[in-house]
C-alpha atoms as a PDB file:
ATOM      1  CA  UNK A   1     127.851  94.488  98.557  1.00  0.00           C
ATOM      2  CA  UNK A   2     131.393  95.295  97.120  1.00  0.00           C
ATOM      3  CA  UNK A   3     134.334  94.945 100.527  1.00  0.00           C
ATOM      4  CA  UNK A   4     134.910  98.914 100.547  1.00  0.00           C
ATOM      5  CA  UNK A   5     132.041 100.343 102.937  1.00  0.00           C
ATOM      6  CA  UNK A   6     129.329 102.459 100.946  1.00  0.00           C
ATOM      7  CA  UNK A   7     128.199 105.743 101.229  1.00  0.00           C
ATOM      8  CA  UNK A   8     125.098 106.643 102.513  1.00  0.00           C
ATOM      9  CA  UNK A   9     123.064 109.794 100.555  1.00  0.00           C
ATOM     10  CA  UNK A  10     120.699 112.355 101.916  1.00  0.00           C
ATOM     11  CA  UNK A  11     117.473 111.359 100.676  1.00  0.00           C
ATOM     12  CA  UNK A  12     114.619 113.175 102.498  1.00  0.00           C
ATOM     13  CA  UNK A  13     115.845 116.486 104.289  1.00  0.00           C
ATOM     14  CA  UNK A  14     113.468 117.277 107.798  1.00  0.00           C
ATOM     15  CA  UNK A  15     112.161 113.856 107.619  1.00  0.00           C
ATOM     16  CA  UNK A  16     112.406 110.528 110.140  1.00  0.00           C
ATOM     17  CA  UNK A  17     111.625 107.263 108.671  1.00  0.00           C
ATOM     18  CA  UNK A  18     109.258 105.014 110.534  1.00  0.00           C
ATOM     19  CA  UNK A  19     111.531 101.876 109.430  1.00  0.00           C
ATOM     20  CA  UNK A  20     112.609  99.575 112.151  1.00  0.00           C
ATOM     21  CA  UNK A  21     115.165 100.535 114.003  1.00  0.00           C
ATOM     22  CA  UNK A  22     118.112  98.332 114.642  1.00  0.00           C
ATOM     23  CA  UNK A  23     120.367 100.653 116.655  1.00  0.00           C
ATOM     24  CA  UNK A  24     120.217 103.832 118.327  1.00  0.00           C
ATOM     25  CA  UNK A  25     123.329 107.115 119.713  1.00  0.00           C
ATOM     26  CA  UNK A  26     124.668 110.344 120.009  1.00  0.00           C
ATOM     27  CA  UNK A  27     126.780 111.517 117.128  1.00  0.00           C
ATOM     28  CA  UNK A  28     128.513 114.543 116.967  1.00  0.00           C
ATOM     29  CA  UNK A  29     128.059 114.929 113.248  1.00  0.00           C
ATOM     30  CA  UNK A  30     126.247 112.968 110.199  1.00  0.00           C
ATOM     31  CA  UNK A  31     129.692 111.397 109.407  1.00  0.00           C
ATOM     32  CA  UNK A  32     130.310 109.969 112.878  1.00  0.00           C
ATOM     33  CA  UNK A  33     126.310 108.576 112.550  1.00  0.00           C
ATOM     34  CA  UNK A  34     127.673 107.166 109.308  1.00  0.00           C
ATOM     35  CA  UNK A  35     130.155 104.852 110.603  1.00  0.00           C
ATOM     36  CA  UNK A  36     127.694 104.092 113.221  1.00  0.00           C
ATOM     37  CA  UNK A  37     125.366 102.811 110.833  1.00  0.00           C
ATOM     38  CA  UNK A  38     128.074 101.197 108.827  1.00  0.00           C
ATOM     39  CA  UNK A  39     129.320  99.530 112.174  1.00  0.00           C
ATOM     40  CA  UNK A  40     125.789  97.877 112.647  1.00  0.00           C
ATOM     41  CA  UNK A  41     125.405  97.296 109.555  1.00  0.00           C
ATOM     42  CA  UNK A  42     122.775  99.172 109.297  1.00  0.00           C
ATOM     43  CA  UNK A  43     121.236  99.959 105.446  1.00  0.00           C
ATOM     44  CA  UNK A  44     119.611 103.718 106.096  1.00  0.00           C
ATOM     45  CA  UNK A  45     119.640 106.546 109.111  1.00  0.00           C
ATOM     46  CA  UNK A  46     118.120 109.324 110.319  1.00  0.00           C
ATOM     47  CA  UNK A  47     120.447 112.232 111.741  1.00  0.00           C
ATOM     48  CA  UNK A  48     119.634 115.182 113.993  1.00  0.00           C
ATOM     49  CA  UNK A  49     122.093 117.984 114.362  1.00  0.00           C
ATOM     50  CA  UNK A  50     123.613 117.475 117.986  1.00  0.00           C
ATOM     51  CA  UNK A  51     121.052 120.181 120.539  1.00  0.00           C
ATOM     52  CA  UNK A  52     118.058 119.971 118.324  1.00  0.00           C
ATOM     53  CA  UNK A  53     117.040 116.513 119.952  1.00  0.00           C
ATOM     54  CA  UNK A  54     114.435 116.451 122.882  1.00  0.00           C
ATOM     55  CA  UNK A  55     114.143 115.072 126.387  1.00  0.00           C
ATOM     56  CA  UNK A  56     118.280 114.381 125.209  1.00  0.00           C
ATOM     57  CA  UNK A  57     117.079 111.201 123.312  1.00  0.00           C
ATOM     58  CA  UNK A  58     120.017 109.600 120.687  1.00  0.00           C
ATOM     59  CA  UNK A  59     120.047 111.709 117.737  1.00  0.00           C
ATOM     60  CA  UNK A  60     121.370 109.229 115.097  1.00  0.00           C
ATOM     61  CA  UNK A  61     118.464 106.458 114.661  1.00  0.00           C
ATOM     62  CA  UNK A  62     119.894 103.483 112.426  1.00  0.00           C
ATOM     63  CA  UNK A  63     117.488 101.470 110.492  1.00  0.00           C
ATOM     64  CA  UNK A  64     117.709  97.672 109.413  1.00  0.00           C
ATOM     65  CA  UNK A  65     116.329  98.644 105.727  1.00  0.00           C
ATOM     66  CA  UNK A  66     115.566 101.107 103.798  1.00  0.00           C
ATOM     67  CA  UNK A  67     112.267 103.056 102.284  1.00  0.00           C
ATOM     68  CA  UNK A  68     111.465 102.171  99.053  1.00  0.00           C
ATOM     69  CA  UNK A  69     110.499 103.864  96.038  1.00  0.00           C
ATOM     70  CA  UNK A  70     107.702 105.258  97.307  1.00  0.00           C
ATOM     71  CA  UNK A  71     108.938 106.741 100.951  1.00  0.00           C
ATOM     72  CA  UNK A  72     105.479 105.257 102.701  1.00  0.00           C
ATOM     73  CA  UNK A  73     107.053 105.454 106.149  1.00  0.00           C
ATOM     74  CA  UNK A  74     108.712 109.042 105.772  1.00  0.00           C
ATOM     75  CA  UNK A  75     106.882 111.892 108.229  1.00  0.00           C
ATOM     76  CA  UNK A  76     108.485 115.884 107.908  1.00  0.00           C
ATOM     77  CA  UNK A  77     109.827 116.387 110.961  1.00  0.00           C
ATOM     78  CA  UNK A  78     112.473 119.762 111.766  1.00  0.00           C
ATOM     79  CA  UNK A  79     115.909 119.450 112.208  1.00  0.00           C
ATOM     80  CA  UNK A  80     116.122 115.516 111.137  1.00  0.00           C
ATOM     81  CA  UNK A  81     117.243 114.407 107.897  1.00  0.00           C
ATOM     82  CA  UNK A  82     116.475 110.994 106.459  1.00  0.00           C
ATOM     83  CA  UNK A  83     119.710 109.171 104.787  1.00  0.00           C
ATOM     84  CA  UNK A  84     119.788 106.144 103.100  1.00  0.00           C
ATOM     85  CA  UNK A  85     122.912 103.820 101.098  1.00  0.00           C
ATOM     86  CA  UNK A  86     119.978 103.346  98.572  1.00  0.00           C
ATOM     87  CA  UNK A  87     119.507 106.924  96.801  1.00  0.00           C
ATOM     88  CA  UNK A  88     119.896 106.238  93.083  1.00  0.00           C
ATOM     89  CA  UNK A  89     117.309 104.486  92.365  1.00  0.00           C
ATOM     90  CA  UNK A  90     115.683 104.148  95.480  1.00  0.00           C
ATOM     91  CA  UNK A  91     115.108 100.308  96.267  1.00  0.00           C
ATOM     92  CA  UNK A  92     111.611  99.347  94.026  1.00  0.00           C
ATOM     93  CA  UNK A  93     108.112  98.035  95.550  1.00  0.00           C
ATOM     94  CA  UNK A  94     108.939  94.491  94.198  1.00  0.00           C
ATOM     95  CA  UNK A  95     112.820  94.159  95.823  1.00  0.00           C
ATOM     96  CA  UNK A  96     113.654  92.335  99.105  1.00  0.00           C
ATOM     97  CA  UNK A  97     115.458  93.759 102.336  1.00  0.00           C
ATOM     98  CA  UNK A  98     117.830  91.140 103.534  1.00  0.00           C
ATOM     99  CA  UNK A  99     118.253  92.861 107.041  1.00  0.00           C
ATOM    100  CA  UNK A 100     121.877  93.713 107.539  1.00  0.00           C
ATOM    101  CA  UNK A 101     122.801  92.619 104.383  1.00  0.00           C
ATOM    102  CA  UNK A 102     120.903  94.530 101.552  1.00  0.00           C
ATOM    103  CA  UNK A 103     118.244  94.612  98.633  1.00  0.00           C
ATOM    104  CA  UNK A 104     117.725  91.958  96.427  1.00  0.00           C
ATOM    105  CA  UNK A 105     114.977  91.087  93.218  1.00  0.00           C
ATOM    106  CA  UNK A 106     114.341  87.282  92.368  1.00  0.00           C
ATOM    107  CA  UNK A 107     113.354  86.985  88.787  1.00  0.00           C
ATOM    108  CA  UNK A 108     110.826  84.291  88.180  1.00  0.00           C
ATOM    109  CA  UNK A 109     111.070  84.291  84.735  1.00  0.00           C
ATOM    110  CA  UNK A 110     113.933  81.857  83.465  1.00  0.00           C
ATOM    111  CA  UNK A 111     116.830  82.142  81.723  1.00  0.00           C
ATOM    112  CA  UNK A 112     120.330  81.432  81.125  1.00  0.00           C
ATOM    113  CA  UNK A 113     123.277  82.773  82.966  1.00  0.00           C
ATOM    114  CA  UNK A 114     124.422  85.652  80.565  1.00  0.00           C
ATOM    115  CA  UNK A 115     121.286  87.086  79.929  1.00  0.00           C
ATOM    116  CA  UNK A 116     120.728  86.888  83.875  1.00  0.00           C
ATOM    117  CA  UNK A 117     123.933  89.228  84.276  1.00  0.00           C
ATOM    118  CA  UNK A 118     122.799  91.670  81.486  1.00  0.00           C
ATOM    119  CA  UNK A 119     119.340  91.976  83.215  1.00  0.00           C
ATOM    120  CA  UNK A 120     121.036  92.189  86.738  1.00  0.00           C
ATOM    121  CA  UNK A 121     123.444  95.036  85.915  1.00  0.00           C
ATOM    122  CA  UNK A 122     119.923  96.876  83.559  1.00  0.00           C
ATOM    123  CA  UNK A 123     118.831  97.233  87.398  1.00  0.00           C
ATOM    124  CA  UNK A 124     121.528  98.670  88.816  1.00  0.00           C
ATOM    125  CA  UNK A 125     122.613  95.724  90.286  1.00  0.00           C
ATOM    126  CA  UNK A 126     124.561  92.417  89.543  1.00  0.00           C
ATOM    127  CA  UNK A 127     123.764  88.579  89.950  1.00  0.00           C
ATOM    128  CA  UNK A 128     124.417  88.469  94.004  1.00  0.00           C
ATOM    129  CA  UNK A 129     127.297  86.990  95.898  1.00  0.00           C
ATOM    130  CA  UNK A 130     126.389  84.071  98.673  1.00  0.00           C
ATOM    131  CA  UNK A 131     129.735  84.060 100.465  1.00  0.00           C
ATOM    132  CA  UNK A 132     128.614  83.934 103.885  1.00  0.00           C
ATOM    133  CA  UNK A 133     126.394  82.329 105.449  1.00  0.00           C
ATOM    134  CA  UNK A 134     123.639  85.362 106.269  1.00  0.00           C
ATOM    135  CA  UNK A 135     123.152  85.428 102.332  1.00  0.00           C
ATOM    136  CA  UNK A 136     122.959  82.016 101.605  1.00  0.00           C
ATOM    137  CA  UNK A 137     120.718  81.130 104.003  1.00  0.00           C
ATOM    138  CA  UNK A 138     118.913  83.621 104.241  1.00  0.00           C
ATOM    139  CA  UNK A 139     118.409  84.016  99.837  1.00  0.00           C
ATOM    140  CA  UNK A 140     117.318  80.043 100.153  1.00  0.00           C
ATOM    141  CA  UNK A 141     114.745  80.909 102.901  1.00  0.00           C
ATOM    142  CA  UNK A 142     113.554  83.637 100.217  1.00  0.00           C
ATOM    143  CA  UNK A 143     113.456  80.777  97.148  1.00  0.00           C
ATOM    144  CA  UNK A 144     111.622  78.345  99.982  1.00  0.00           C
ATOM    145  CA  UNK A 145     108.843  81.339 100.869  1.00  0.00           C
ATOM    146  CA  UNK A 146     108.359  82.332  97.113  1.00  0.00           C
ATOM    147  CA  UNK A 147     108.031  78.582  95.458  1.00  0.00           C
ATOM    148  CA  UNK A 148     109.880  79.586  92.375  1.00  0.00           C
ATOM    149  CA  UNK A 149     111.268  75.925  92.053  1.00  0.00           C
ATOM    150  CA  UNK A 150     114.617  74.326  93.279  1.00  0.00           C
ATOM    151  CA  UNK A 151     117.480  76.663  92.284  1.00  0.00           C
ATOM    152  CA  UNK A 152     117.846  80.163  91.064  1.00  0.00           C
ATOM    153  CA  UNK A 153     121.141  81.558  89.524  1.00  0.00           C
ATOM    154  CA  UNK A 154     123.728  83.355  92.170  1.00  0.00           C
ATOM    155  CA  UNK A 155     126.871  85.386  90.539  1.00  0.00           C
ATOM    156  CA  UNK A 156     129.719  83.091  90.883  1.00  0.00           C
ATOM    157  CA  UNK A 157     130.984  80.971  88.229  1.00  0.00           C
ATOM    158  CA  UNK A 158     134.523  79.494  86.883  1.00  0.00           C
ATOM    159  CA  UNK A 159     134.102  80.438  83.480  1.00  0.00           C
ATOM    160  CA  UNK A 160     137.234  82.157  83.081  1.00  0.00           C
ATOM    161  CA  UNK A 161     139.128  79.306  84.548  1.00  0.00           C
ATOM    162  CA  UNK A 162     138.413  75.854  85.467  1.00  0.00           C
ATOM    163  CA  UNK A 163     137.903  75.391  89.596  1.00  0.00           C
ATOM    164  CA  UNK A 164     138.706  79.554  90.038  1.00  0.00           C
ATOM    165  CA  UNK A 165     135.167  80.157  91.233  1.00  0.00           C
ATOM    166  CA  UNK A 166     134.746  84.093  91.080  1.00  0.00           C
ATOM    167  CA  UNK A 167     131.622  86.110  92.022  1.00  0.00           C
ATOM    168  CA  UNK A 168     130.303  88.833  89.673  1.00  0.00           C
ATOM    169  CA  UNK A 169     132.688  91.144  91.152  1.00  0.00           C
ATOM    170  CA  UNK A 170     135.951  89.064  90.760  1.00  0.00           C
ATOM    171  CA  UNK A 171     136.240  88.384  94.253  1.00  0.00           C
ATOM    172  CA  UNK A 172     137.800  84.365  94.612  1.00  0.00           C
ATOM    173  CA  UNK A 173     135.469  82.412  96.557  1.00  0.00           C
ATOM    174  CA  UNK A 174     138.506  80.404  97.908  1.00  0.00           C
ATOM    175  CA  UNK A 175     139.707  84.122  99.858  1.00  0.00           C
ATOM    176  CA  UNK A 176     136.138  83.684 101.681  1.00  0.00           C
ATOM    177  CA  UNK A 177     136.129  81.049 104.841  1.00  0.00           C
ATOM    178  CA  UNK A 178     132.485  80.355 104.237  1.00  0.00           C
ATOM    179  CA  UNK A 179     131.378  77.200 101.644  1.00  0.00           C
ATOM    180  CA  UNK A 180     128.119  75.887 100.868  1.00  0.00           C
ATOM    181  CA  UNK A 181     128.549  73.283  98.238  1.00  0.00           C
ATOM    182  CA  UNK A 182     126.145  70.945  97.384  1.00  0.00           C
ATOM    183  CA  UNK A 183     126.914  66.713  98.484  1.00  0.00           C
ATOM    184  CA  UNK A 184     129.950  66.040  95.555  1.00  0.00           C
ATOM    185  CA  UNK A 185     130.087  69.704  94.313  1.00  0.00           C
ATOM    186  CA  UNK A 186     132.010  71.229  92.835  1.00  0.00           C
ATOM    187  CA  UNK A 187     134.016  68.414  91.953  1.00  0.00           C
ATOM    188  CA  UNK A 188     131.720  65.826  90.765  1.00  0.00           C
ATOM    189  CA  UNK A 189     130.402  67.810  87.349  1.00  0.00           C
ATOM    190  CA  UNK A 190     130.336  67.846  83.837  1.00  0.00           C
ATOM    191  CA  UNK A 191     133.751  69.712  82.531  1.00  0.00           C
ATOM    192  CA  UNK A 192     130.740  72.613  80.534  1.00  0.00           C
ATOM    193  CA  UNK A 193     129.220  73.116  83.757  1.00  0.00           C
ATOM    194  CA  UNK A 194     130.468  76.767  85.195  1.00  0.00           C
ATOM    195  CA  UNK A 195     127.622  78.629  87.044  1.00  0.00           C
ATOM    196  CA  UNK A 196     126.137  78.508  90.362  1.00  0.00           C
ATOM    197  CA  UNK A 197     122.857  78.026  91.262  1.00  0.00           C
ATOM    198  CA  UNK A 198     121.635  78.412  94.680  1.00  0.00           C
ATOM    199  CA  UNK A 199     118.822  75.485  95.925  1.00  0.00           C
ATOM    200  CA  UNK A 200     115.879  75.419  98.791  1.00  0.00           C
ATOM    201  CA  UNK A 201     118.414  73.595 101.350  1.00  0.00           C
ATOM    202  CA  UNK A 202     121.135  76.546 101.543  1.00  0.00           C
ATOM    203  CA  UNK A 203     123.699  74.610  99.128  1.00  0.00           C
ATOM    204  CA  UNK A 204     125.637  75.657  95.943  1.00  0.00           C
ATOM    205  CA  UNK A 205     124.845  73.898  92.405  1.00  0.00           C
ATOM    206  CA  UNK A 206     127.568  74.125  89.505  1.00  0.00           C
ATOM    207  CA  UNK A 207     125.123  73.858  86.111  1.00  0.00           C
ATOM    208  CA  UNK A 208     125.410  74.098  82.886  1.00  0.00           C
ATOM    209  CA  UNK A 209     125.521  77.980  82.144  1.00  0.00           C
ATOM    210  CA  UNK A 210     122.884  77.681  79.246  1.00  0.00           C
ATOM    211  CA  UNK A 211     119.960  76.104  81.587  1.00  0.00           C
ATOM    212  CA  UNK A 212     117.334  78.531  82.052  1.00  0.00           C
ATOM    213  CA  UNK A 213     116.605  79.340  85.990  1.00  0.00           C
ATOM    214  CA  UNK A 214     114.838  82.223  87.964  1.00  0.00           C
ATOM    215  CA  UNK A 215     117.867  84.318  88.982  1.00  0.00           C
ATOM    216  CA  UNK A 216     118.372  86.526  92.615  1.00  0.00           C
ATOM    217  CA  UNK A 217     119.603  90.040  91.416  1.00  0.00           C
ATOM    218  CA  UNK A 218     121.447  92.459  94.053  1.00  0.00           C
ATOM    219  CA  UNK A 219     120.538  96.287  93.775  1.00  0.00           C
ATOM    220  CA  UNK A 220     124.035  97.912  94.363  1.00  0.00           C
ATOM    221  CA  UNK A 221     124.342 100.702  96.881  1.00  0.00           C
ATOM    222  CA  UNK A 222     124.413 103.925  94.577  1.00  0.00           C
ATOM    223  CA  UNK A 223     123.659 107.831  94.984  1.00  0.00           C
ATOM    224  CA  UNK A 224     123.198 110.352  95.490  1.00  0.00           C
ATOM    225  CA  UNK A 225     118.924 111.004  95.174  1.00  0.00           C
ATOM    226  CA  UNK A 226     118.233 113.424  92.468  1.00  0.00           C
ATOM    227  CA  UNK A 227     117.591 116.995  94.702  1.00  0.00           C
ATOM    228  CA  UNK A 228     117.915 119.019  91.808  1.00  0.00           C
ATOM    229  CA  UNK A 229     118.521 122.400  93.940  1.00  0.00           C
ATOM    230  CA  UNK A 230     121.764 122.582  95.919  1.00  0.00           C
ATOM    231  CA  UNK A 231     120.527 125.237  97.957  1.00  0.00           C
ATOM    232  CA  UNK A 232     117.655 122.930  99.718  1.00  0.00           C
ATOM    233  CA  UNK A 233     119.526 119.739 100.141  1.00  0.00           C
ATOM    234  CA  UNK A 234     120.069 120.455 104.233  1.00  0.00           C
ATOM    235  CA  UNK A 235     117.051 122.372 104.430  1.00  0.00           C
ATOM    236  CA  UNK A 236     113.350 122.292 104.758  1.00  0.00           C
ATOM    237  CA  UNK A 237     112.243 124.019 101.621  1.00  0.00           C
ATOM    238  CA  UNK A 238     111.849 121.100  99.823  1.00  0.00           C
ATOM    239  CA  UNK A 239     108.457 119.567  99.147  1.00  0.00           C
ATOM    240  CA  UNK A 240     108.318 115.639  99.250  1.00  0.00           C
ATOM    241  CA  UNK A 241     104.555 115.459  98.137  1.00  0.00           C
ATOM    242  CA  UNK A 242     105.589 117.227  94.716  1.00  0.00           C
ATOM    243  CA  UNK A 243     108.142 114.834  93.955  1.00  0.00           C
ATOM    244  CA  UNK A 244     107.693 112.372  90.501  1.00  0.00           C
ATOM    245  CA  UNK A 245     109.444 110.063  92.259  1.00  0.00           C
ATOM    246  CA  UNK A 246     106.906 109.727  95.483  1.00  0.00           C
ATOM    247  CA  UNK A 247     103.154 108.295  94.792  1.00  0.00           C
ATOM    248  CA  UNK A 248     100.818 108.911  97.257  1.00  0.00           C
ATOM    249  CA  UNK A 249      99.957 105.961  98.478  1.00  0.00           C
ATOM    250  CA  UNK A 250      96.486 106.871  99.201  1.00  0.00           C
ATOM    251  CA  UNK A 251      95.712 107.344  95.383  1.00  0.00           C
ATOM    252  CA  UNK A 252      97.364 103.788  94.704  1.00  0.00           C
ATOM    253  CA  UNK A 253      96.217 100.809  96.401  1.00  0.00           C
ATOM    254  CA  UNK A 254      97.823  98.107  94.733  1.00  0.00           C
ATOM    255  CA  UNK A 255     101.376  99.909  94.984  1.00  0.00           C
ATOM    256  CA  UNK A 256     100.295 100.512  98.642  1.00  0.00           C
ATOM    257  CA  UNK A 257      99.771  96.817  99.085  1.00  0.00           C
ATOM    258  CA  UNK A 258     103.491  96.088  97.588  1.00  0.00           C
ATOM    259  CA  UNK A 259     105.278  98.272  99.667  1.00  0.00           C
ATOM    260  CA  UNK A 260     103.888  96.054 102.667  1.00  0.00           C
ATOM    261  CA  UNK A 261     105.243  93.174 101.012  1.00  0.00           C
ATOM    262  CA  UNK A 262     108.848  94.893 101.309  1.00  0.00           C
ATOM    263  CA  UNK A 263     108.074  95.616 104.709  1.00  0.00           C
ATOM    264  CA  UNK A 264     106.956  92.167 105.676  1.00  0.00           C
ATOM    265  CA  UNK A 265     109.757  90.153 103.682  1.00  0.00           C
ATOM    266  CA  UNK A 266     112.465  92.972 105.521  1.00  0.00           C
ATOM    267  CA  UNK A 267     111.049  91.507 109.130  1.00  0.00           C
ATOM    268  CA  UNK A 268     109.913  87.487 107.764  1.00  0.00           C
ATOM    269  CA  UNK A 269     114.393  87.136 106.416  1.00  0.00           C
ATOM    270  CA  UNK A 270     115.584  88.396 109.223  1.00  0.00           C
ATOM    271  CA  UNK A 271     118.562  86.141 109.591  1.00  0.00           C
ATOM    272  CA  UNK A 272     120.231  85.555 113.374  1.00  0.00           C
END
């Protein structure tokens, strides 16, 4: 995720998500449950207008990911709305929730670092960052789980200039505390070799940028979800079961089965 904090976009009005939830309060208004969520970095809520709540229980519920694309854990429910930092496209069956941290998709199929960029950004996304520890650790526990070999490309690289390693972004790695570099990187390297790859034992690789690797993509924060009626944003007119977007997931089994896979990877990288 970029420094600047991202917005979070009404997704399913008079719904509650059945996501985990990672923290709980009383907010005045969705923008106060907002910073909440931001504050524990939280990557989706659920907001209920101040009064509607029962037995007085918190009425902003923060969640540690998001739904996916196919809302399996949404239920209608008056006078709740469902928000989510993920609105546009909503995170797909086959991504990873890095709790607290975001969405990712490891490629499997290899290639060089370019073309790993170009297919990144296709998916609304970018080659991810791994400066801190949570996302290099817990991206490497994600490589170890999923046996796609040794090293995968990350987004940071000195192409521009020699030794200024930059992530996707432009952010300088050397403004970050955090380092992860491999026994004699980055120093002790061929002058061609410019791109990171991230291995099994949380450590940074410099490589030659033409080797073809698997490659960990980051799905950017973006919105807001297509409602395509103003008037029934806030409201409870709209009908999720119509929706293109939504499958049922009783008339699809095998998309049923990979939207427990998000569920289970969200819970198995959990990251302390």
């Amino acid at each position: 995720m970029k420094n600047s904090k991202p917005k979070f976009h009404l997704v399913a009005p008079c719904s509650i998500s059945g996501m985990n939830i990672l923290a709980r309060t009383n907010a005045t208004s969705v923008k106060r449950c907002s910073v909440f969520a931001n504050l524990k970095q939280g990557l989706a809520f659920s907001f209920q207008r101040p009064g509607n709540q029962i037995n007085s229980t918190e009425n902003c519920l923060v969640y540690d990911c998001p739904e996916s694309e196919i809302l399996q854990s949404i239920k209608r429910k008056k006078n709740i709305n469902y928000y989510s930092l993920y609105a546009d496209p909503l995170p797909f069956e086959d991504t990873i929730c890095l709790v607290g941290v975001g969405i990712f998709k490891i490629h499997e199929n290899k290639t060089n670092y370019t073309e790993a960029k170009r297919i990144c950004k296709e998916e609304s996304g970018e080659l991810t960052s791994v400066l801190s520890s949570k996302r290099t650790k817990g991206l490497s526990k994600m490589l170890n789980y999923l046996k796609l070999g040794k090293l995968a490309y990350v987004g940071l690289d000195d192409i521009e200039q020699e030794g200024k390693f930059k992530t996707i972004s432009g952010q300088l790695a050397t403004c970050y505390e955090y380092r992860a570099w491999d026994l004699g990187e980055p120093k002790n390297r061929r002058k061609e070799y410019d791109c990171v790859a991230l291995n099994k034992n949380n450590n940074w690789q410099v490589m030659d940028c033409s080797r073809k690797l698997p490659f960990i993509c980051e799905i950017l924060p973006k919105g807001p979800f297509p409602i395509q009626d103003e008037k029934v944003k806030d409201s409870c007119l709209i009908d999720l079961s119509n929706r293109k977007l939504i499958k049922k997931i009783s008339d699809n089994k095998e998309f049923y089965k990979k939207s427990l896979f998000f569920y289970w990877i969200s819970n198995y990288f959990t990251i302390h």
